[in-house]
C-alpha atoms as a PDB file:
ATOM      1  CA  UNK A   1      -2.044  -6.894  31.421  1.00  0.00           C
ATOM      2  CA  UNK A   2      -0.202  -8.190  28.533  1.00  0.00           C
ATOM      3  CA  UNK A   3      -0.945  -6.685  25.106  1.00  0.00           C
ATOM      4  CA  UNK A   4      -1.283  -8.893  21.629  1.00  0.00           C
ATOM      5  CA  UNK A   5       0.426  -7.281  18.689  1.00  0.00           C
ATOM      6  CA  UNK A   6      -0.185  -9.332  15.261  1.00  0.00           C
ATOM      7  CA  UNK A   7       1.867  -8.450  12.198  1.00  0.00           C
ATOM      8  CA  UNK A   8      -0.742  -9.655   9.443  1.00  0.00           C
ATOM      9  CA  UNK A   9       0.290 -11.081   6.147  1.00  0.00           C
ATOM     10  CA  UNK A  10       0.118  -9.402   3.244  1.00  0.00           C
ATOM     11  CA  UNK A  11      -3.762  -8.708   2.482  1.00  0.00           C
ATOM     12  CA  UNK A  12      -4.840  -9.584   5.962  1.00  0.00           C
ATOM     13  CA  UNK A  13      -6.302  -6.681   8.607  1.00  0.00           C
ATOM     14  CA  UNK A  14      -7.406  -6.227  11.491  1.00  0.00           C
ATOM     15  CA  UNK A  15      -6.533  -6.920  15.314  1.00  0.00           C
ATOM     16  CA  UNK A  16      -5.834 -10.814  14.834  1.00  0.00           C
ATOM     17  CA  UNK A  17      -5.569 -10.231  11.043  1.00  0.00           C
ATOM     18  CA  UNK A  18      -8.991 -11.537  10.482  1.00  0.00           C
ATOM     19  CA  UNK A  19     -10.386  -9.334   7.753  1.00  0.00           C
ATOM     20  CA  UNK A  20      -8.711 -10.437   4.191  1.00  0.00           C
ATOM     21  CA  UNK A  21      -8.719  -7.204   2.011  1.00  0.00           C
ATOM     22  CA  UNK A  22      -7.773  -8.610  -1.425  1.00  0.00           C
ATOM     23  CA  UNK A  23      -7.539  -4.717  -2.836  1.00  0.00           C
ATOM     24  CA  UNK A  24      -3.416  -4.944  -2.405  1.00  0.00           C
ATOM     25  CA  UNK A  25      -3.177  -8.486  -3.941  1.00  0.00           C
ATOM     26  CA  UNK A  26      -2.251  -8.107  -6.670  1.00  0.00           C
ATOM     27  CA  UNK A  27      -0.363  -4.471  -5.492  1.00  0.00           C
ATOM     28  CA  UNK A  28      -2.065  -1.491  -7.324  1.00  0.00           C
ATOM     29  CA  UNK A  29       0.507   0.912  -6.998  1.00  0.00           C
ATOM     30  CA  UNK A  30       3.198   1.249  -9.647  1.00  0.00           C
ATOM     31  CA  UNK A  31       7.268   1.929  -9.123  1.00  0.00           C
ATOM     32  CA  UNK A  32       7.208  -0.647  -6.395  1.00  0.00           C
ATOM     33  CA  UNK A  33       4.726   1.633  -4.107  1.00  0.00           C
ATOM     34  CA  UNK A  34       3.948  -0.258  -1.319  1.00  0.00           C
ATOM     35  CA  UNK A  35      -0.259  -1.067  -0.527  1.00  0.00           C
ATOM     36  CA  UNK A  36      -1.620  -0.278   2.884  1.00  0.00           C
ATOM     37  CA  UNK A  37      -5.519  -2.159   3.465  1.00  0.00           C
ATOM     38  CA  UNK A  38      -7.597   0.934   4.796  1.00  0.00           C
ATOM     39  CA  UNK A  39     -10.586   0.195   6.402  1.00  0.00           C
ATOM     40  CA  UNK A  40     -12.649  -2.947   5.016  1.00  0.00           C
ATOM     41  CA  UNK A  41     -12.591  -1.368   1.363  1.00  0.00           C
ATOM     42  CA  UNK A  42      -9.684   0.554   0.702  1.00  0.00           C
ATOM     43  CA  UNK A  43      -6.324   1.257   0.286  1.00  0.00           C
ATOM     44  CA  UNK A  44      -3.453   3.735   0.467  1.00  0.00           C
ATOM     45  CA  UNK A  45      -0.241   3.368  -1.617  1.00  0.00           C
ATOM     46  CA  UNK A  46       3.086   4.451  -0.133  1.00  0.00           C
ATOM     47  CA  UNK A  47       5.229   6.251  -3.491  1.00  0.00           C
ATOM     48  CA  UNK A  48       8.894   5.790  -3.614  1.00  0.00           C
ATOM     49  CA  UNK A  49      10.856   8.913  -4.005  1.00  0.00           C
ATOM     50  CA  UNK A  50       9.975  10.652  -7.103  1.00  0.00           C
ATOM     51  CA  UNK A  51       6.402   9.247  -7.706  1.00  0.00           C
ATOM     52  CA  UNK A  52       3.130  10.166  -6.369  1.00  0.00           C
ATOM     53  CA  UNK A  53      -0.552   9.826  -6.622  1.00  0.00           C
ATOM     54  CA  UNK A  54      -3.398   7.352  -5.726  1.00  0.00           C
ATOM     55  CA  UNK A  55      -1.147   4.496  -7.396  1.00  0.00           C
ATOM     56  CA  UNK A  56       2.081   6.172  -7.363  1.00  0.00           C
ATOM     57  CA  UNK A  57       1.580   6.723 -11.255  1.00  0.00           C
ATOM     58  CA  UNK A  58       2.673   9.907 -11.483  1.00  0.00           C
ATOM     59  CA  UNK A  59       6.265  11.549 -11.861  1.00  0.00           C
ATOM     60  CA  UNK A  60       6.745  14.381  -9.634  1.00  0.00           C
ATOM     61  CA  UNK A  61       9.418  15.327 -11.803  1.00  0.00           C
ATOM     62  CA  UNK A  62       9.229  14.137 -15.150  1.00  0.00           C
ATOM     63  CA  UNK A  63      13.159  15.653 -16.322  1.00  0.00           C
ATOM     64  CA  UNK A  64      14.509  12.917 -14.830  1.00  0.00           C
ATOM     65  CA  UNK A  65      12.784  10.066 -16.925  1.00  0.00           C
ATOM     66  CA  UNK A  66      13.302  12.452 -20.371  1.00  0.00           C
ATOM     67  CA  UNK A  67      15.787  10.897 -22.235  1.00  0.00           C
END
């Protein structure tokens, strides 16, 4: 019983990456966060270090961007 695996594209879901979810094109999360398609509607964004937030648009330390 051999298993299928598909790595989608970005924007595509699902099992054979047959659902298009155009919410991460173009990406909504700032600082180079990275988009994640939840569900048919949604989206998560992955924050680099020192960002946060639903688009990674907040500082989690705002000293180090004072100049």
């Amino acid at each position: 019983n051999d298993t299928l695996i598909c790595l989608c594209p970005a924007g595509y879901t699902g099992s054979r990456c047959e659902a298009y979810n155009s919410l991460c094109v173009p990406n909504p999360c700032q600082f180079n966060g990275t988009c994640i398609p939840s569900g048919t509607t949604g989206y998560i964004c992955i924050c680099p270090p020192s960002f946060t937030g639903p688009q990674c648009n907040l500082v989690t330390n705002p000293c180090l961007y004072l100049p």
